[in-house]
Protein backbone atom coordinates (compact mmCIF):
# COMPACT_ATOMS: atom_id res chain seq x y z
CA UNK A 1 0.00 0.00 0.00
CA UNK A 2 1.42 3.27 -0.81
CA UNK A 3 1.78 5.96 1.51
CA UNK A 4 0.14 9.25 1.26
CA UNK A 5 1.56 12.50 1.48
CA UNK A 6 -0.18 13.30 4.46
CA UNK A 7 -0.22 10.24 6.55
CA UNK A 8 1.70 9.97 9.72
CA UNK A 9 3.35 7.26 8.53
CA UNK A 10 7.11 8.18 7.70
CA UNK A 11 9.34 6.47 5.38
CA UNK A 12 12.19 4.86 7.37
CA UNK A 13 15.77 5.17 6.38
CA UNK A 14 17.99 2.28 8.27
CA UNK A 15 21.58 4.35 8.60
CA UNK A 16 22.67 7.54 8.77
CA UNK A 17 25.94 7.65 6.70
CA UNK A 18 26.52 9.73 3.06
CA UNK A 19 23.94 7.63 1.33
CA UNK A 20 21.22 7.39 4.19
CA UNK A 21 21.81 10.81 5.24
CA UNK A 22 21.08 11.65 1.42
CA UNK A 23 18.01 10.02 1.02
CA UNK A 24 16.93 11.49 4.07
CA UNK A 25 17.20 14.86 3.24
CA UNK A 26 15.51 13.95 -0.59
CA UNK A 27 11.97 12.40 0.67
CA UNK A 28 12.23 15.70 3.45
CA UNK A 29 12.31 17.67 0.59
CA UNK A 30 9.60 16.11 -0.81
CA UNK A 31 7.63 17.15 1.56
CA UNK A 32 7.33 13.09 3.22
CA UNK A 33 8.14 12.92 6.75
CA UNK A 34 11.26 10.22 7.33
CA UNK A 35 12.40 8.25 10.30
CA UNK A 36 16.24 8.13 10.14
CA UNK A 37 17.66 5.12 12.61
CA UNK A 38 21.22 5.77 12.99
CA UNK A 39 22.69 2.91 15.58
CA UNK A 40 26.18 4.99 16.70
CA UNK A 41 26.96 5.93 19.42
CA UNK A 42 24.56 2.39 20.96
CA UNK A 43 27.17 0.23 19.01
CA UNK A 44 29.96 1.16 17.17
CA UNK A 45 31.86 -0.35 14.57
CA UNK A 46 35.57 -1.28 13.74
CA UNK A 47 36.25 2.35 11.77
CA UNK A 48 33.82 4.96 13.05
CA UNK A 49 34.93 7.62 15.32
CA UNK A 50 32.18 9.64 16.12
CA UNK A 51 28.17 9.07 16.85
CA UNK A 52 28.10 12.11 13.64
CA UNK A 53 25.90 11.40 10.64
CA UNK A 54 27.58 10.76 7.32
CA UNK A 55 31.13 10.29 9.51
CA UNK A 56 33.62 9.79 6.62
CA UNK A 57 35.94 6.69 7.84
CA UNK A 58 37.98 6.43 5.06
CA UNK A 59 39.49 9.30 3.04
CA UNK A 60 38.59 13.34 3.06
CA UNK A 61 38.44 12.87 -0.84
CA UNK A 62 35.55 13.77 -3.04
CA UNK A 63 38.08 12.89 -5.17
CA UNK A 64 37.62 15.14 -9.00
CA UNK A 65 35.81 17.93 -8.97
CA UNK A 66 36.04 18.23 -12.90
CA UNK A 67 32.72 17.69 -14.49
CA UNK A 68 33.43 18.05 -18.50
CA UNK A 69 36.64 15.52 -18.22
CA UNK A 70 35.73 12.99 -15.48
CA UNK A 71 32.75 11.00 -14.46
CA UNK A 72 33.30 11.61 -10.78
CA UNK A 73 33.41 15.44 -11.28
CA UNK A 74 30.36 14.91 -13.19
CA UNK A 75 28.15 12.93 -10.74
CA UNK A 76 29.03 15.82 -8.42
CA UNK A 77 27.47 18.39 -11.25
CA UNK A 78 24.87 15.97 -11.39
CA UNK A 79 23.89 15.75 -7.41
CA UNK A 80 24.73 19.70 -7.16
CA UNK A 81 21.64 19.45 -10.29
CA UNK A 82 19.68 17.49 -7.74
CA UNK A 83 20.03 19.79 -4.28
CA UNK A 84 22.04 17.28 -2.90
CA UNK A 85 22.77 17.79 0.33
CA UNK A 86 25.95 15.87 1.23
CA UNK A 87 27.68 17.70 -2.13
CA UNK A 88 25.86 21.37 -0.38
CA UNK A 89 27.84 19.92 2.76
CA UNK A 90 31.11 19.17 1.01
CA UNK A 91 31.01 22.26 -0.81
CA UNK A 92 30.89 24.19 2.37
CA UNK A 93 34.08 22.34 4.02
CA UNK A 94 36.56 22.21 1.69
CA UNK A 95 40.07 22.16 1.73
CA UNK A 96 42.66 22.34 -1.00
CA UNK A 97 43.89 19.47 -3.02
CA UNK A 98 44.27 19.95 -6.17
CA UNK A 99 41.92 19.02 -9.07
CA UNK A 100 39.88 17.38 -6.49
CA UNK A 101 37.43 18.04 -4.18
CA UNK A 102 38.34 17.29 -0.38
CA UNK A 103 36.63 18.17 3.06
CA UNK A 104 37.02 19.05 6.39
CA UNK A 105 36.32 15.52 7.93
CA UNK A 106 34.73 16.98 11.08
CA UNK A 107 32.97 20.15 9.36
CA UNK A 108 31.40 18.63 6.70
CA UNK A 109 29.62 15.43 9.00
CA UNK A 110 28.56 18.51 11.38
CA UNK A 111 26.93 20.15 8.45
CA UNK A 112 24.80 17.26 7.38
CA UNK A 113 23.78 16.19 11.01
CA UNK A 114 22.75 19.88 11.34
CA UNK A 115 21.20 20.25 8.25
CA UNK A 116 19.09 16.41 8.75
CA UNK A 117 18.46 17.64 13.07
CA UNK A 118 16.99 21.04 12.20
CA UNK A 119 14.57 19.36 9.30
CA UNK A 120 11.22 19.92 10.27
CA UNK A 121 10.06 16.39 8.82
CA UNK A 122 13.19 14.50 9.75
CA UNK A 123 13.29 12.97 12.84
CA UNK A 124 16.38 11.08 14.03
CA UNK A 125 16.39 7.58 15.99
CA UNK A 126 19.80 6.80 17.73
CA UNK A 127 18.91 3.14 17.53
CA UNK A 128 20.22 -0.36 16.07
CA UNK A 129 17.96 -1.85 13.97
CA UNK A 130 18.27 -5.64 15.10
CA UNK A 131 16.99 -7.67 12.63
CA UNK A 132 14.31 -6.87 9.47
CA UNK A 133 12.87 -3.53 10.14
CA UNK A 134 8.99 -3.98 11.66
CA UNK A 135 6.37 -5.21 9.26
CA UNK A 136 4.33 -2.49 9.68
CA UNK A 137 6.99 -0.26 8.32
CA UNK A 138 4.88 0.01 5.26
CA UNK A 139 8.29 1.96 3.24
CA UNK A 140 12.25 1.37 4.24
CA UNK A 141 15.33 2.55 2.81
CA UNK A 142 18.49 0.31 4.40
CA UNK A 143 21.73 2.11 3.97
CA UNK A 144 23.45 0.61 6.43
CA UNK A 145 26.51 0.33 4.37
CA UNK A 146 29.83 -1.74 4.46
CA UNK A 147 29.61 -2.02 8.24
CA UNK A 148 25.99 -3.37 8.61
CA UNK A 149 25.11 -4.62 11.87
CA UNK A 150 25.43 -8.74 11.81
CA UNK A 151 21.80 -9.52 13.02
CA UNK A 152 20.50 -7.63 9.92
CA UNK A 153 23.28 -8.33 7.51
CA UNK A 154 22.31 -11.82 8.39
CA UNK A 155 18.10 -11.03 8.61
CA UNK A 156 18.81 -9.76 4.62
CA UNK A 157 20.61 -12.79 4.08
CA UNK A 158 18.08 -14.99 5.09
CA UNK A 159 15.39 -12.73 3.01
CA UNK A 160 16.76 -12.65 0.15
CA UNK A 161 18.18 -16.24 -0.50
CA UNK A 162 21.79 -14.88 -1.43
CA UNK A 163 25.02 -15.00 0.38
CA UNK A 164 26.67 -11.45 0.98
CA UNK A 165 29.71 -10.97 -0.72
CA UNK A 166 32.24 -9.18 0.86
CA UNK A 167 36.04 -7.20 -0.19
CA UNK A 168 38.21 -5.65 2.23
CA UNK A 169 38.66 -1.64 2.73
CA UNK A 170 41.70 -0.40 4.45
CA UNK A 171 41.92 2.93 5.84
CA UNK A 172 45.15 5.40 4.91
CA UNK A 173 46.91 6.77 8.04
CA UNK A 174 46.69 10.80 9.09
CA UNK A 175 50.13 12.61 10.07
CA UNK A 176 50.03 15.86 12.41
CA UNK A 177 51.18 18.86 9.45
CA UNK A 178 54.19 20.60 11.86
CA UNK A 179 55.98 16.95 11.93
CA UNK A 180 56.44 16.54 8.09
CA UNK A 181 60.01 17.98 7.42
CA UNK A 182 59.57 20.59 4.87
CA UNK A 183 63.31 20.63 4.20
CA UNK A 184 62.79 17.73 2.32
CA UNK A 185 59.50 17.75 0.87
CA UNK A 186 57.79 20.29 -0.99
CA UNK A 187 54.06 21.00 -1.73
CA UNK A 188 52.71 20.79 -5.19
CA UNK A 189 50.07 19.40 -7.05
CA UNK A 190 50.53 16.86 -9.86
CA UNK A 191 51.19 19.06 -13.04
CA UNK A 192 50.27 21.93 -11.08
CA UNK A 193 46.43 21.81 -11.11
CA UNK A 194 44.69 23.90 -9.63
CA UNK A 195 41.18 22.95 -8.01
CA UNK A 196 38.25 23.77 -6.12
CA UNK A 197 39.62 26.22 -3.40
CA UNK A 198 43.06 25.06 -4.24
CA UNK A 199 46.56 26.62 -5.70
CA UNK A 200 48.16 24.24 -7.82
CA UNK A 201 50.33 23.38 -5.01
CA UNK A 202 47.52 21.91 -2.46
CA UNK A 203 49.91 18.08 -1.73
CA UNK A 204 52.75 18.08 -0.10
CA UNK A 205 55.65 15.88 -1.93
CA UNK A 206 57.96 13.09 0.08
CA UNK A 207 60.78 12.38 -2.75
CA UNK A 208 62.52 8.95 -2.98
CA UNK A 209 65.36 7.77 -4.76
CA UNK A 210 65.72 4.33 -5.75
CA UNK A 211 67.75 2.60 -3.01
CA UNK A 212 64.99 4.42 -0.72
CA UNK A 213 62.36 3.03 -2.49
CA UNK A 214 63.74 -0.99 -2.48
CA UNK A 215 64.36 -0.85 1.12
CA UNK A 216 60.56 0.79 2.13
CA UNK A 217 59.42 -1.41 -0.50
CA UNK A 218 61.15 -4.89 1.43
CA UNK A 219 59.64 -3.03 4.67
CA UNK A 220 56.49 -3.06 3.68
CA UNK A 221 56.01 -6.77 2.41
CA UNK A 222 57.92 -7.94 5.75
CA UNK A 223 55.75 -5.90 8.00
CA UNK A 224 53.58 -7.59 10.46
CA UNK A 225 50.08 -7.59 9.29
CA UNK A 226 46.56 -7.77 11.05
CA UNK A 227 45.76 -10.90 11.20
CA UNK A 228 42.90 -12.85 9.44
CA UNK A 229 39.71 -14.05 10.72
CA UNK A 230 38.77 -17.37 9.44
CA UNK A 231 35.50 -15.99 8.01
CA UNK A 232 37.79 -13.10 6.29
CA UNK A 233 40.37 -15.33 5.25
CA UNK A 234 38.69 -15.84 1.32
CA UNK A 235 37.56 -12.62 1.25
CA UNK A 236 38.79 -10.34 -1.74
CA UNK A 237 39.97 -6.70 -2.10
CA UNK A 238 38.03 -4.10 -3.94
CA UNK A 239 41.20 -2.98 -6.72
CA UNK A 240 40.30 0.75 -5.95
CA UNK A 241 41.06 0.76 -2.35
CA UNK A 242 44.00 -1.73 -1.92
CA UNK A 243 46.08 -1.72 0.98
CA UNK A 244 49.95 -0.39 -0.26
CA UNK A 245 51.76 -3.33 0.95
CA UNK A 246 48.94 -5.48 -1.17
CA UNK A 247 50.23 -3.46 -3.86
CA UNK A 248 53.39 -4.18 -3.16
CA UNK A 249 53.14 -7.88 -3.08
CA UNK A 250 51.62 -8.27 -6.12
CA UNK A 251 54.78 -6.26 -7.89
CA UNK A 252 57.77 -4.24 -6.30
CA UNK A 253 57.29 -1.52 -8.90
CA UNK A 254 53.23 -1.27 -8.76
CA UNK A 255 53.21 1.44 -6.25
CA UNK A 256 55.51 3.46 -8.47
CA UNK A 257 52.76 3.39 -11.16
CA UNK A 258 50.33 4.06 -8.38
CA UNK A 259 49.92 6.31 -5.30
CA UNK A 260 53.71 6.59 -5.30
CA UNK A 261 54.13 7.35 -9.10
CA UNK A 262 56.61 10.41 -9.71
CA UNK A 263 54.99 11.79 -13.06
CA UNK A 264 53.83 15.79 -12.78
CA UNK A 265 56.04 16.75 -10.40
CA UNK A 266 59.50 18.38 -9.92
CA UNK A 267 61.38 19.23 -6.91
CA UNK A 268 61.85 22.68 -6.78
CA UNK A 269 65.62 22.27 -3.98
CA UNK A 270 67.02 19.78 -7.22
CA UNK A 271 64.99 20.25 -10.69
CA UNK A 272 67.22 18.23 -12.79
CA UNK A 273 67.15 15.27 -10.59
CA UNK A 274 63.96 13.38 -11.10
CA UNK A 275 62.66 11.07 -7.78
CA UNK A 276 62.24 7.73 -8.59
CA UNK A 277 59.11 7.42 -6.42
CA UNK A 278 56.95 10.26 -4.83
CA UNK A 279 54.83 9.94 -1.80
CA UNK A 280 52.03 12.60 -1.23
CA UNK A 281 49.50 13.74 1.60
CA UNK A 282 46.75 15.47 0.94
CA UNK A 283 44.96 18.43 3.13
CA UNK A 284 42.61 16.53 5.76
CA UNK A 285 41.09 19.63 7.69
CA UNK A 286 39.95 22.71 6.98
CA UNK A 287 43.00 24.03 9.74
CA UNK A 288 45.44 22.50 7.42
CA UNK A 289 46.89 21.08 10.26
CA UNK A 290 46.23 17.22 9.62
CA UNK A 291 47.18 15.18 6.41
CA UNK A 292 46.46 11.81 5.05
CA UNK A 293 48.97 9.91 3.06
CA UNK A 294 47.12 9.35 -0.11
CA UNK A 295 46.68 6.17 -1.46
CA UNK A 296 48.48 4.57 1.84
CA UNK A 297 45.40 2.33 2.64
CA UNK A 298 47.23 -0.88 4.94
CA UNK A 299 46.57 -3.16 7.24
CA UNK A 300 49.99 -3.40 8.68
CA UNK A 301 50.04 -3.31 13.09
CA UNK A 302 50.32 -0.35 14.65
CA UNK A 303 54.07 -0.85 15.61
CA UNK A 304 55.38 -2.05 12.21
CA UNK A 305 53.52 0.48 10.69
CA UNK A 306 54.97 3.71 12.10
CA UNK A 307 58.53 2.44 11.37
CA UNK A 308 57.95 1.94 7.98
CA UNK A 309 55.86 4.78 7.20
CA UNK A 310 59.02 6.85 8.94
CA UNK A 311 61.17 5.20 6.35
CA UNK A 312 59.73 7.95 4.11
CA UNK A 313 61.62 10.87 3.43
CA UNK A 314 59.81 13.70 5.14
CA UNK A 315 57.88 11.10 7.36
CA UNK A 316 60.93 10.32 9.52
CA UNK A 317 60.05 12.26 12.42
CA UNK A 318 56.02 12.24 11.87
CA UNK A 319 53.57 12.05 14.51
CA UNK A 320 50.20 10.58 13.59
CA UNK A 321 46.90 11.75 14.42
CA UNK A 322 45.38 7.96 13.18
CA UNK A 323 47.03 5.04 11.92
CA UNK A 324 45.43 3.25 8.96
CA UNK A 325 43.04 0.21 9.75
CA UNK A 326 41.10 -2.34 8.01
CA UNK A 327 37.50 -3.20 8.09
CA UNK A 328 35.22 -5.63 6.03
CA UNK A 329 33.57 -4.06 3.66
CA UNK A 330 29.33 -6.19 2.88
CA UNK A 331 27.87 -5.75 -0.82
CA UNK A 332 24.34 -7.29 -2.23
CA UNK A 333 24.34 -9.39 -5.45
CA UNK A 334 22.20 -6.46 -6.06
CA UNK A 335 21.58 -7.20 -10.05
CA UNK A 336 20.20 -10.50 -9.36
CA UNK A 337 18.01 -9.06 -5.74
CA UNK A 338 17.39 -5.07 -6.56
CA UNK A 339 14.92 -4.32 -8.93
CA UNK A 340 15.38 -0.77 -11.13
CA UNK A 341 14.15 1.52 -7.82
CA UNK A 342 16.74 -0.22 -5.88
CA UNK A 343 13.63 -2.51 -3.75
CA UNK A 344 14.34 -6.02 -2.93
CA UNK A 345 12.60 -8.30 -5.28
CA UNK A 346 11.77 -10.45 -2.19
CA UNK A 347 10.33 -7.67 -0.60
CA UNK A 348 9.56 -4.63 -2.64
CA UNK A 349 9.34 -2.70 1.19
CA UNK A 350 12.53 -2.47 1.03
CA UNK A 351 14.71 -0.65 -0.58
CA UNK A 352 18.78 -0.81 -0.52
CA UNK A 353 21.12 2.41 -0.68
CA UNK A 354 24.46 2.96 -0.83
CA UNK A 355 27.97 1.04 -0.82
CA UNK A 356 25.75 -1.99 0.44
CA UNK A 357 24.38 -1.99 -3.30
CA UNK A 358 28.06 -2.19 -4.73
CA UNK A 359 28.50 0.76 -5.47
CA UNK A 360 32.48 2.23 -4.15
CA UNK A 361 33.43 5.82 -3.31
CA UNK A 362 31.67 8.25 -1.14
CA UNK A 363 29.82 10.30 -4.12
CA UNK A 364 29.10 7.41 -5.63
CA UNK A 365 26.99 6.23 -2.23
CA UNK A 366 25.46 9.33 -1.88
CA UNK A 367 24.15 9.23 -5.73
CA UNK A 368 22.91 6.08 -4.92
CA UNK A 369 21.07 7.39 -2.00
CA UNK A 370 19.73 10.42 -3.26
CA UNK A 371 18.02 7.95 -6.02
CA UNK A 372 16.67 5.78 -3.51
CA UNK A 373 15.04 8.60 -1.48
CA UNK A 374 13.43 9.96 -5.01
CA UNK A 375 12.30 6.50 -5.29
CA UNK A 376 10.51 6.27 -2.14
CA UNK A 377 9.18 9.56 -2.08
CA UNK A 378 7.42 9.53 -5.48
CA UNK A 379 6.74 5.93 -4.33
CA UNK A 380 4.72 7.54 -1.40
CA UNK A 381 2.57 9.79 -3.84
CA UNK A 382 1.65 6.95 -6.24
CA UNK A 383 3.66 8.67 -9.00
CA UNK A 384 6.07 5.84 -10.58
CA UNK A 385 9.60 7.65 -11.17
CA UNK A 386 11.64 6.48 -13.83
CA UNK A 387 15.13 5.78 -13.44
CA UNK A 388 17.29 8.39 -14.76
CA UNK A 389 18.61 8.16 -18.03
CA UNK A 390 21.73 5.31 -18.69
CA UNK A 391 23.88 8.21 -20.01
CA UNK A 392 23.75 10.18 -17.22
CA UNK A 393 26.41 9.58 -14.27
CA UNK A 394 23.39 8.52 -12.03
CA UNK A 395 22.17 6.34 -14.57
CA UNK A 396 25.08 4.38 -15.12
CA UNK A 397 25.80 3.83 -11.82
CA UNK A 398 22.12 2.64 -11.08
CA UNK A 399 22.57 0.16 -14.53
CA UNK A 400 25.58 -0.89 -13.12
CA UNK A 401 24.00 -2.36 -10.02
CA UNK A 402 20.54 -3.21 -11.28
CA UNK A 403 21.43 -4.43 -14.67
CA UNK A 404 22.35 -7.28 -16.64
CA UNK A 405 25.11 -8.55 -14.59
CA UNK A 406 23.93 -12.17 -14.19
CA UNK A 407 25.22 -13.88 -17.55
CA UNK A 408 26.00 -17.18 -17.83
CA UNK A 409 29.60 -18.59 -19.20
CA UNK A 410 31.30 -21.40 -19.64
CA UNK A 411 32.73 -20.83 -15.93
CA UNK A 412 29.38 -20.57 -14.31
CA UNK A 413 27.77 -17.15 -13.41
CA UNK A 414 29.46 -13.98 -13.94
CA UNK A 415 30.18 -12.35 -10.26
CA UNK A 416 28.86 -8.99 -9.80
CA UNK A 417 31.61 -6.58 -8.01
CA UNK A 418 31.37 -3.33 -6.71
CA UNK A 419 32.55 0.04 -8.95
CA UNK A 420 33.45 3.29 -8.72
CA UNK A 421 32.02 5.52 -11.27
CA UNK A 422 33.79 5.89 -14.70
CA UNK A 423 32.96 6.10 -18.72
CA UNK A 424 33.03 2.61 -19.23
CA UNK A 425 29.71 2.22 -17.65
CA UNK A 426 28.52 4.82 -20.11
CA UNK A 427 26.32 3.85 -23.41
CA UNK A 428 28.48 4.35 -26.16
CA UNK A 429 28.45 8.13 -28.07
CA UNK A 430 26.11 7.89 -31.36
CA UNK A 431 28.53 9.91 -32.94
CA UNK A 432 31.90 10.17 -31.27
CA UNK A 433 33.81 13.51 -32.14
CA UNK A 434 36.77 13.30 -34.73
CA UNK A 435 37.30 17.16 -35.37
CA UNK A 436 38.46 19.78 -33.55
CA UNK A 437 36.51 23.43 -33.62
CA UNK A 438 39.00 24.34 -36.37
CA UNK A 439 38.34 21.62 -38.76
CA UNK A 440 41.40 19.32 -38.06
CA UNK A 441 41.26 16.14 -37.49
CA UNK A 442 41.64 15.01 -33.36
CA UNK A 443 44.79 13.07 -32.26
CA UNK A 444 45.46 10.72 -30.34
CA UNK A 445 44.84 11.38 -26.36
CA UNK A 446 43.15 14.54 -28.02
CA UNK A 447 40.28 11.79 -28.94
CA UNK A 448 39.65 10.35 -25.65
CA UNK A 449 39.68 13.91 -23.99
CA UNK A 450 37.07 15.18 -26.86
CA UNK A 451 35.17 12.01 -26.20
CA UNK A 452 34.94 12.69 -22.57
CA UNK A 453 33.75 16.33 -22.92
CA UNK A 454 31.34 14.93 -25.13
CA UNK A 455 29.87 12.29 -22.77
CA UNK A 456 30.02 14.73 -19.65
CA UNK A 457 27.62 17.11 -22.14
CA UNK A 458 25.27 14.63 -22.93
CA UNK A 459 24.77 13.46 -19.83
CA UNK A 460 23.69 16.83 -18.18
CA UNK A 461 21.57 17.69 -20.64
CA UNK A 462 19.72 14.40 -20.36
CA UNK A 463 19.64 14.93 -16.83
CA UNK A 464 18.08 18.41 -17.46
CA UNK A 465 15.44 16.75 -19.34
CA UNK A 466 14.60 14.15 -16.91
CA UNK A 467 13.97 16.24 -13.57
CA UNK A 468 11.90 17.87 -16.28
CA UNK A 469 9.71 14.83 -17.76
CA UNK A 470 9.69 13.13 -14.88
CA UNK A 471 11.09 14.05 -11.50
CA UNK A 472 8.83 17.09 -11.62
CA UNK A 473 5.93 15.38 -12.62
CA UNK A 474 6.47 12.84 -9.98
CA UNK A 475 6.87 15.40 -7.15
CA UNK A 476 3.37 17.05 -8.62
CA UNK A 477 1.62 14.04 -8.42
């Protein structure tokens, strides 16, 4: 039964992180009240800090902010399109780094729990929700993310007939600003970008040669690790967000092409020397006075793990506000379970938000979110919504988890895994560009960046003319 507009009967949003904090704030704005259960500070979990909504646990990154040449900058024009209230948040917060968009960790979480506390039709539970939310809940959104409580990870589990697969997601350690010696390193950004509220010189640069590198390198892979549980032990890693000694395991030089790669940058004390590896930190709070070592995810212990990271030019003397961590990270085989509004098949009730969905990143949760709240809002008034289109960054992301990912091959069924946004997950152009403005014919990388501008433009317009067609009609309904 759907719910009116005007019944006191809320829609209820299991989790108050980016994506249930999103689609929160959406049906609120929709004029439904919502019931937002947030279990912290009752129980905590393994990489939360705080009892703040939308806490980020793992990196201060937005990552890019550039919306014609990348499909994360565009999800974020996309969301800004759509009154989103964790990019409003983020926007508000933000530090320097670069081409991308990072946040004051603490600012931005106590600008969404102010925002969601002083809505008139949100009103917040500090509760766990044991179990399958109440039967008489007659709408439910559960975000509960990669850290889902295990009597309702395992109460979905039982519902929907699947097991949950699960990756790893380490957490990159924090270093206090004043102990980074700046007679060695030197701040910059990576071919001098300049970004939202940034400089062009927004990381600060640790410089390696190559004996430096082998022996951190040998460090790392000998380090003593955190242990594996026996139900971890076959659990894989999610490629995006792989530890650094994982990395370095799997090939001495794949840091070097990574997080640690030296391309862009130049050492203003010795130009003509070029470092063989680079290691940067990026701007954590708005002070400036905390950064995180980017890309320097690990699960090494806490003792192994300050010596090595003090093998690190720069680092040698560096005092650490938090030292990086691991958690288990809980995704739905959500192509096979969610239908196209994100509800569970099982139990069309429910619907699913966020990293929980596979989706990976921060923005990528929220998007996933605020679609979920539009869902269950226009789901309130009787008004069917349709999805946003698959060109759009939205609807990729949403085709990516709901779609045809279930294909038999020879091997069995194809796994579904989780995904950041990108272009790949974009419908192909109709007519891809081959000319510039001046009649010549594109080149080489010049093809793939006129191919990008030309996706990015397609995609907002389309968006344009769906909140036209259809979210608007929806919310009159």
């Amino acid at each position: 039964m759907a719910i009116s507009p005007t019944s006191s009967e809320p829609i209820h949003v299991v989790g108050g992180g980016l994506a249930g904090s999103e689609a929160a704030w959406q049906i609120a704005h929709a004029g439904i009240d919502v019931a937002l259960h947030e279990m912290r500070p009752h129980r905590t979990t393994d990489a939360h800090k705080t009892d703040s909504l939308a806490e980020l646990v793992c990196s201060n990154s937005f990552r890019s902010d550039d919306a014609a040449n990348n499909a994360v900058g565009l999800l974020h024009a996309e969301l800004r399109k759509l009154n989103s209230l964790i990019m409003k948040s983020a926007d508000a917060n933000q530090v320097p780094a670069g081409g991308a968009l990072a946040v004051d960790r603490d600012g931005f979480a106590d600008a969404v729990s102010a925002a969601l506390a002083a809505h008139p039709r949100i009103e917040i539970h500090r509760e766990e929700i044991a179990g399958l939310p109440p039967a008489d809940w007659q709408s439910v959104i559960v975000a509960t993310g990669p850290l889902t409580s295990p009597a309702l990870a395992d109460a979905i589990r039982r519902l929907s007939g699947e097991d949950a697969l699960a990756f790893f997601d380490a957490i990159a350690p924090i270093v206090h600003k004043d102990s980074i010696d700046m007679d060695i390193a030197w701040v910059q950004s990576r071919y001098d970008k300049v970004g939202p509220g940034g400089t062009g010189a927004d990381y600060i640069n640790c410089p390696m040669t190559q004996e430096q590198y082998d022996a951190f390198i040998d460090a790392l892979i000998a380090g003593d690790k955190t242990d594996f549980k026996e139900w971890e032990t076959n659990t894989p890693y999610f490629d995006g967000c792989l530890p650094i000694e994982v990395m370095a395991e799997r090939g001495r030089e794949t840091p070097r092409h990574g997080p640690m790669k030296p391309v862009g940058l130049t050492n203003p004390r010795d130009p003509t020397v070029k470092p063989y590896a680079i290691v940067q930190l990026r701007q954590d709070n708005k002070l400036g006075t905390l950064y995180n070592i980017v890309g320097f995810q690990t699960k090494l212990k806490y003792g192994p793990q300050t010596g090595v990271l003090r093998m690190i030019p720069g680092l040698q003397n560096a005092e650490f506000a938090r030292l990086g961590g691991l958690h288990r990270n809980t995704f739905l085989n959500s192509p096979k379970l969610l239908n196209e509004t994100l509800q569970l098949r099982a139990e069309p009730r429910l619907r699913f938000a966020g990293q929980m969905t596979g989706c990976e990143g921060y923005v990528e949760s929220a998007g996933i979110g605020l679609l979920a709240g539009l869902f269950a809002a226009s789901g309130a008034r009787d008004a069917l919504l349709a999805p946003p289109p698959a060109t759009t960054a939205l609807g990729a992301l949403l085709a990516h988890i709901t779609g045809g990912h279930i294909e038999t091959v020879d091997a069995g069924p194809r796994s579904f895994q989780p995904m950041n946004i990108n272009f790949g997950l974009f419908p192909p152009l109709a007519n891809a560009p081959t000319k510039k403005p001046d009649g010549s014919r594109l080149r080489g990388n010049e093809k793939t960046i006129a191919k990008k501008q030309a996706m990015s433009a397609r995609a907002l317009a389309d968006l344009d003319r769906w909140i036209a067609d259809h979210l608007q009609t929806a919310r009159a309904a």
